[in-house]
N, C-alpha and C. Protein backbone atom coordinates (compact mmCIF):
# COMPACT_ATOMS: atom_id res chain seq x y z
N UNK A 1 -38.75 66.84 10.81
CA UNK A 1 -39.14 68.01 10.05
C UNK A 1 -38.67 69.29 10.75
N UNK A 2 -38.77 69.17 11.98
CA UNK A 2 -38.44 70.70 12.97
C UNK A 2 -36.80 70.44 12.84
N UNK A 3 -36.34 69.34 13.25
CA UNK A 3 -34.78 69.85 12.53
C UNK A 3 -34.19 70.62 11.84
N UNK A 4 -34.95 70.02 9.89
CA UNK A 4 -34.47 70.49 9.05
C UNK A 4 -34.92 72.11 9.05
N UNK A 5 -35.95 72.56 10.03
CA UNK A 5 -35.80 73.70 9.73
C UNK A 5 -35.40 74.47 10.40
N UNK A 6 -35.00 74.09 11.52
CA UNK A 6 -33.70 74.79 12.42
C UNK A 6 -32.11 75.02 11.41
N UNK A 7 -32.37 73.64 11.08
CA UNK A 7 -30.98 73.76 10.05
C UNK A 7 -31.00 74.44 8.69
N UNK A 8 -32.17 74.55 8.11
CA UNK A 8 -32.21 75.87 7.18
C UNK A 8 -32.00 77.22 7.93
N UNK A 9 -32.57 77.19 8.88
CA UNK A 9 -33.07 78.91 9.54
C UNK A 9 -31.47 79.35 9.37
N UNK A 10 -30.94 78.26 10.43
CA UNK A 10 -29.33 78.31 10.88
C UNK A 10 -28.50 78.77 9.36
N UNK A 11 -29.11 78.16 8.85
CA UNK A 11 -27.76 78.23 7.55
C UNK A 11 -28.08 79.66 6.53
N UNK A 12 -29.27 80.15 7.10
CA UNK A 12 -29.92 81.44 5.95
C UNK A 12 -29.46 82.29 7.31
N UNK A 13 -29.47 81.96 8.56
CA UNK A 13 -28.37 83.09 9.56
C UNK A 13 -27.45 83.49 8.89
N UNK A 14 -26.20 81.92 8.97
CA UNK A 14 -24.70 82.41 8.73
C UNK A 14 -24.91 82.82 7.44
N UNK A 15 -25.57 82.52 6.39
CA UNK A 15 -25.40 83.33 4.89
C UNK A 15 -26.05 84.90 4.89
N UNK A 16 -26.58 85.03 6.17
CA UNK A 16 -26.94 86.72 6.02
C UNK A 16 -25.93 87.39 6.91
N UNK A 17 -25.39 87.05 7.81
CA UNK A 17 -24.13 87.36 8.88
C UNK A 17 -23.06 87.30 7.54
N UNK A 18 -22.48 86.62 6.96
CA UNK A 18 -21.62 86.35 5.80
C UNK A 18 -22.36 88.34 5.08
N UNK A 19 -23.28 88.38 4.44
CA UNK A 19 -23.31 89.29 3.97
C UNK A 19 -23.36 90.68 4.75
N UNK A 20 -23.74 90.73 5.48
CA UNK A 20 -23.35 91.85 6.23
C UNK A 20 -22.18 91.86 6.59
N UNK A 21 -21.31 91.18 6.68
CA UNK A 21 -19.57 91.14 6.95
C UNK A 21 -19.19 92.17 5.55
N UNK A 22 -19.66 91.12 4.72
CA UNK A 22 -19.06 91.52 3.36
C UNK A 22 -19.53 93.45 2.70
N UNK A 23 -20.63 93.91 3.36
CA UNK A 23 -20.63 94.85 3.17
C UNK A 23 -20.40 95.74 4.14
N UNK A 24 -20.18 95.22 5.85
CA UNK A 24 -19.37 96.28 6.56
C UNK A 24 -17.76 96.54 5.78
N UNK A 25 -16.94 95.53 5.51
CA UNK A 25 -15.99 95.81 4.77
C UNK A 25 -15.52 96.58 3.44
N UNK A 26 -16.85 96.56 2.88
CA UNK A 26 -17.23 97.62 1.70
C UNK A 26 -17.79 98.79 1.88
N UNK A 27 -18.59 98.98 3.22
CA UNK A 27 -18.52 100.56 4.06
C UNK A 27 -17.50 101.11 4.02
N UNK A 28 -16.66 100.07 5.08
CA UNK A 28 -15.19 100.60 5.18
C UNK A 28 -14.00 101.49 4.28
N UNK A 29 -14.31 100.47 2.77
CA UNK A 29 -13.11 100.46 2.14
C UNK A 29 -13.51 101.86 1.62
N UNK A 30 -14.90 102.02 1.05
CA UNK A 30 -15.41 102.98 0.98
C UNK A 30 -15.57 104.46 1.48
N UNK A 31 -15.52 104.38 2.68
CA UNK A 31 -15.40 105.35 3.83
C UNK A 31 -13.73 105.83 3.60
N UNK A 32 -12.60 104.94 3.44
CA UNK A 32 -11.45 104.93 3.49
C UNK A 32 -10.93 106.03 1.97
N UNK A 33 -11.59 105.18 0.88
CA UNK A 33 -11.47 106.11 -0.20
C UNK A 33 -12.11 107.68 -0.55
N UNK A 34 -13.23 107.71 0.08
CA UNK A 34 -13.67 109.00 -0.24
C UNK A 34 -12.72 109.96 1.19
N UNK A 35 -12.70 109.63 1.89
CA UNK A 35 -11.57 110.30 3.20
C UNK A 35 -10.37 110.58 1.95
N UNK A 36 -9.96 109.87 1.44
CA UNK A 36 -8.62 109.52 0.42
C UNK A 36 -9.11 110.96 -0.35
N UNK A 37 -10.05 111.03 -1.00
CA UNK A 37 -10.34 111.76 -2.32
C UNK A 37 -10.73 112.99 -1.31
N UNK A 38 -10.70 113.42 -0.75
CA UNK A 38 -11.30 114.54 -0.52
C UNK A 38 -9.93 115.52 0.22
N UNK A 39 -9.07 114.53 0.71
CA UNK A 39 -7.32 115.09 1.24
C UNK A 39 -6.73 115.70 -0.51
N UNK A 40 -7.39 115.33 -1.72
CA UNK A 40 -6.57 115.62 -2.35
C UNK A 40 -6.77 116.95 -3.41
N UNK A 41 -6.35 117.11 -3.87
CA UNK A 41 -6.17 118.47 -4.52
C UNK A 41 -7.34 118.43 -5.87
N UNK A 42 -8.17 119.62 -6.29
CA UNK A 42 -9.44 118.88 -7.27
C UNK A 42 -8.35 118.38 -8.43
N UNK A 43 -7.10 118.81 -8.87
CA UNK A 43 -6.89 118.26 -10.14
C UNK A 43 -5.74 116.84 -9.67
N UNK A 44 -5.96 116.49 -9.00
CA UNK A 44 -5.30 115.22 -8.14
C UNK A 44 -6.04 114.66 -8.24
N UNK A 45 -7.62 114.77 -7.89
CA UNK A 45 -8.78 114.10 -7.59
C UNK A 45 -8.69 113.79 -9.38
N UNK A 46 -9.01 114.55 -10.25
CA UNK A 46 -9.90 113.76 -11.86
C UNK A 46 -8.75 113.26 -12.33
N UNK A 47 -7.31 113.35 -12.08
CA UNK A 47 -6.51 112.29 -12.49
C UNK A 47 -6.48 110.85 -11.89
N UNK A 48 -7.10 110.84 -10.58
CA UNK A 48 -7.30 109.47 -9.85
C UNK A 48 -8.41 108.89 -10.41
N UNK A 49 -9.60 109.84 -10.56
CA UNK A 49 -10.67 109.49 -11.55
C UNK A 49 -10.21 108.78 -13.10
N UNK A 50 -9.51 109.74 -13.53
CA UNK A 50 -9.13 108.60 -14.78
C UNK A 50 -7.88 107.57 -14.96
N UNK A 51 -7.40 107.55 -13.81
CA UNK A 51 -6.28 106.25 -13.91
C UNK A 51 -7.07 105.28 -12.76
N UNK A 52 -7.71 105.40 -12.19
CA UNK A 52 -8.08 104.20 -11.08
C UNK A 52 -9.26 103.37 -11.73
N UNK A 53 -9.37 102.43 -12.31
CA UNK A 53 -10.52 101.97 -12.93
C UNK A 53 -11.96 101.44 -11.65
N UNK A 54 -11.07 100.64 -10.70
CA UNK A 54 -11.83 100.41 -9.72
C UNK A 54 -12.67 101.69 -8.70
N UNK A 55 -12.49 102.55 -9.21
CA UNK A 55 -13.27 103.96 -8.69
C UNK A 55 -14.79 103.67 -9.69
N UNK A 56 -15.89 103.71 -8.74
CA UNK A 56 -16.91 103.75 -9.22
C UNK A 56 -17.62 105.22 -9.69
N UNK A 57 -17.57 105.79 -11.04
CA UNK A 57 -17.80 107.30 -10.55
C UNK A 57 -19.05 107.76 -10.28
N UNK A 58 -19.97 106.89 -10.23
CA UNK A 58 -21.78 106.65 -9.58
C UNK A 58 -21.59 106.98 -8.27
N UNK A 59 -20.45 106.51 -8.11
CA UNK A 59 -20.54 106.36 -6.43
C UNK A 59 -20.33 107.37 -5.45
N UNK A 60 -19.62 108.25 -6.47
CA UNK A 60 -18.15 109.43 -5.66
C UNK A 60 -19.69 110.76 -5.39
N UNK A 61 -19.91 111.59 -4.44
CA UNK A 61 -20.51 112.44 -3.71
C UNK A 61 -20.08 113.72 -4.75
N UNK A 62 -21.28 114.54 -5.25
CA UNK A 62 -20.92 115.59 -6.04
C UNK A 62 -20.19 116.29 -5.45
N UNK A 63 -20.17 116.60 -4.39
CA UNK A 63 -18.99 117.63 -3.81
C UNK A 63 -17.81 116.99 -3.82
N UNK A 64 -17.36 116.09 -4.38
CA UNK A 64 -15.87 115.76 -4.32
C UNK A 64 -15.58 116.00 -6.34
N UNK A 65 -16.68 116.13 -6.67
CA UNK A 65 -16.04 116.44 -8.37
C UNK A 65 -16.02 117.65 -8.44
N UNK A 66 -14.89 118.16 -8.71
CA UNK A 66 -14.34 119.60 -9.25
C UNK A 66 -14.56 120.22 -10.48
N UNK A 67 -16.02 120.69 -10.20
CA UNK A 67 -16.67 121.14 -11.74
C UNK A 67 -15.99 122.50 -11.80
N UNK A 68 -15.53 123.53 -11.00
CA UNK A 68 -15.32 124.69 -11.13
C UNK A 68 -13.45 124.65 -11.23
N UNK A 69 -12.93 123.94 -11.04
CA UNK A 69 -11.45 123.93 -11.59
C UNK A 69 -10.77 123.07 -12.41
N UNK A 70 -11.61 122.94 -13.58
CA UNK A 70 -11.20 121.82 -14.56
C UNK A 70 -10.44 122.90 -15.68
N UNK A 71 -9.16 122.89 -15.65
CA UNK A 71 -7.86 123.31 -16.45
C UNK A 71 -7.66 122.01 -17.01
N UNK A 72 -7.94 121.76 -18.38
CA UNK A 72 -7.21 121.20 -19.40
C UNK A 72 -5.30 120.57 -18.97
N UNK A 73 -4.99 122.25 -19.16
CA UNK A 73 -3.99 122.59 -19.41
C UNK A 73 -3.13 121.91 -18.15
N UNK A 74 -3.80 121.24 -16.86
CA UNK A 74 -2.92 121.19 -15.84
C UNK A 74 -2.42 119.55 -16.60
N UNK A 75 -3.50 118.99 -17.05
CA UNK A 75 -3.04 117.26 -17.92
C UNK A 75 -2.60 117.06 -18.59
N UNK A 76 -2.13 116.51 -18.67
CA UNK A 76 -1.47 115.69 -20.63
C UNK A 76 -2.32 114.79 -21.65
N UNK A 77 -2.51 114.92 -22.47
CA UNK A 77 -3.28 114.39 -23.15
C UNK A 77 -4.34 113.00 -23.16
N UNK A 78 -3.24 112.22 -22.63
CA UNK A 78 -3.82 110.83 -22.38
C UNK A 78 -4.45 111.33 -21.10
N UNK A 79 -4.34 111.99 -20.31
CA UNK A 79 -5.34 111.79 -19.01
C UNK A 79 -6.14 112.43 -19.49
N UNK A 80 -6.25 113.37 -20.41
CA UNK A 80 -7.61 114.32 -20.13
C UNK A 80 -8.56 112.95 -21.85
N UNK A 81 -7.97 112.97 -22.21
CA UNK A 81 -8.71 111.32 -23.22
C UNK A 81 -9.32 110.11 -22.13
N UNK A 82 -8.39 109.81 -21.17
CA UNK A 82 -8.87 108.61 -20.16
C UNK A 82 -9.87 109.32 -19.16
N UNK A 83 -9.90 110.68 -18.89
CA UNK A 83 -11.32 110.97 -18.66
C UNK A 83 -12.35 111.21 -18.88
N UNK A 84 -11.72 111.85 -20.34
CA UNK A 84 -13.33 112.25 -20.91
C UNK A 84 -13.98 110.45 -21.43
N UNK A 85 -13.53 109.50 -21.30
CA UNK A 85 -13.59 108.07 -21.82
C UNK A 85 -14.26 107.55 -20.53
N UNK A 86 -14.03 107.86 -19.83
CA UNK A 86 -14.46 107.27 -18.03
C UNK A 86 -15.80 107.89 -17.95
N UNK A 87 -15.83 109.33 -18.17
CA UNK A 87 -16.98 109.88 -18.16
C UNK A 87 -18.22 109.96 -19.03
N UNK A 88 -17.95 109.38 -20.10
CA UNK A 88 -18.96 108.91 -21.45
C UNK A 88 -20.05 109.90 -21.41
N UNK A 89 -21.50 109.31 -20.92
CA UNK A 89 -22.43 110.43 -21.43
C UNK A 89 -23.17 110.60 -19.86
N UNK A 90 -22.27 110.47 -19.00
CA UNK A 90 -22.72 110.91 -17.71
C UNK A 90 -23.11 112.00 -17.98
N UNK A 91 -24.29 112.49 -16.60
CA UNK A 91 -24.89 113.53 -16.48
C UNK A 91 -24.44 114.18 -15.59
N UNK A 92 -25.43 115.17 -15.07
CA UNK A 92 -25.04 115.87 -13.70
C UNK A 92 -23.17 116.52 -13.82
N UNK A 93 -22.97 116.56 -12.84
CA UNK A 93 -21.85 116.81 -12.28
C UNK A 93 -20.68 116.44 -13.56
N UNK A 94 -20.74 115.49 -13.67
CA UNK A 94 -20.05 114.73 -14.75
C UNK A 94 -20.11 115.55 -15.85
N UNK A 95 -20.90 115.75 -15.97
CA UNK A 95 -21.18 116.70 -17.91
C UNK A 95 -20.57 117.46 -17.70
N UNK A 96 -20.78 118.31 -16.63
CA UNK A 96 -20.14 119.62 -16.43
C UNK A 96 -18.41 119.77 -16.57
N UNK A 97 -18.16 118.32 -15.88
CA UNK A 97 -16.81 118.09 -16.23
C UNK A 97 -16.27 118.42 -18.05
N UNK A 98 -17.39 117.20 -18.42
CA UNK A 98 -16.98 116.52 -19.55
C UNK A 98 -16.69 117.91 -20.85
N UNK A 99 -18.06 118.65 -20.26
CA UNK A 99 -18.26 120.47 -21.09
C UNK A 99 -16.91 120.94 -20.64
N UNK A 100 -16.60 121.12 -19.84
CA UNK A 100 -14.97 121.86 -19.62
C UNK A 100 -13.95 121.31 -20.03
N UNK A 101 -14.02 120.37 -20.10
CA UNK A 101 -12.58 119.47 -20.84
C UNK A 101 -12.41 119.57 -22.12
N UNK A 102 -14.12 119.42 -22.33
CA UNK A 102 -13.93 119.59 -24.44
C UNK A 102 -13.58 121.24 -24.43
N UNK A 103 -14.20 122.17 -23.72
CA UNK A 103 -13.94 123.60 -23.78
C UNK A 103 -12.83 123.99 -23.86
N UNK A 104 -11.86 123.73 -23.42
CA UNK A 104 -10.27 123.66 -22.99
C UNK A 104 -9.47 122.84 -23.83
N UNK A 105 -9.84 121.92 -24.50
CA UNK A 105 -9.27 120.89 -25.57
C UNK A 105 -9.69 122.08 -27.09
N UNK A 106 -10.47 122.60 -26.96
CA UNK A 106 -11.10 123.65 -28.14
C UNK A 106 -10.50 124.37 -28.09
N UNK A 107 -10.12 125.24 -27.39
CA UNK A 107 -9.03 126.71 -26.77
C UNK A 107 -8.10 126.26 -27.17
N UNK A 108 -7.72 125.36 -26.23
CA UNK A 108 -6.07 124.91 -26.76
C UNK A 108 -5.88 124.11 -27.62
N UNK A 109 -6.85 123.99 -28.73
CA UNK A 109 -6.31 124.21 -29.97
C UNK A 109 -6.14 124.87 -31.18
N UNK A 110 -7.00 126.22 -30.56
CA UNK A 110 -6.47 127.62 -31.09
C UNK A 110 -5.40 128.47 -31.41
């Protein structure tokens, strides 16, 4: 009986060592991308936002979304569609986006 539960204990070790691996490496990759997003320019940044699908945008730190320099006019159509599509009925930070994009899609089509 004391075996088997050495050999459970043992085996709920390596399956919690296994998960902490798996999310130091997702610190990492993590740590790696927002370093990434923050070298880049704000309208560099919401085009990576809407072409990178694997970008979580829950995830990204309000200070890396560029609510105060959202120009329409710097995108082309399909990106500023694949963002406002990425961004659905997010709140916060996000809306603010989403309000400037339609604002600027309105203008420029005046």
């Amino acid at each position: 009986m004391a075996e088997r539960r050495k050999a459970a204990r043992a085996a709920r070790g390596a399956e919690h060592a296994e998960r902490l691996r798996v999310k130091r490496v997702r610190d990492n990759e993590r740590a790696a991308l927002l370093t990434e997003l923050q070298r880049l320019a704000p309208s560099e940044r919401l085009r990576r936002f809407a072409c990178d699908e694997d970008i979580v945008l829950d995830a990204i730190p309000h200070e890396l979304v560029p609510t105060n320099r959202v120009d329409r006019g710097e995108f082309d159509p399909e990106i500023t569609r694949k963002l406002l599509k990425r961004i659905d009925r997010r709140r916060g930070v996000w809306a603010l986006v989403r309000r400037a994009l339609h604002q600027s899609t309105v203008e420029g089509q005046r």
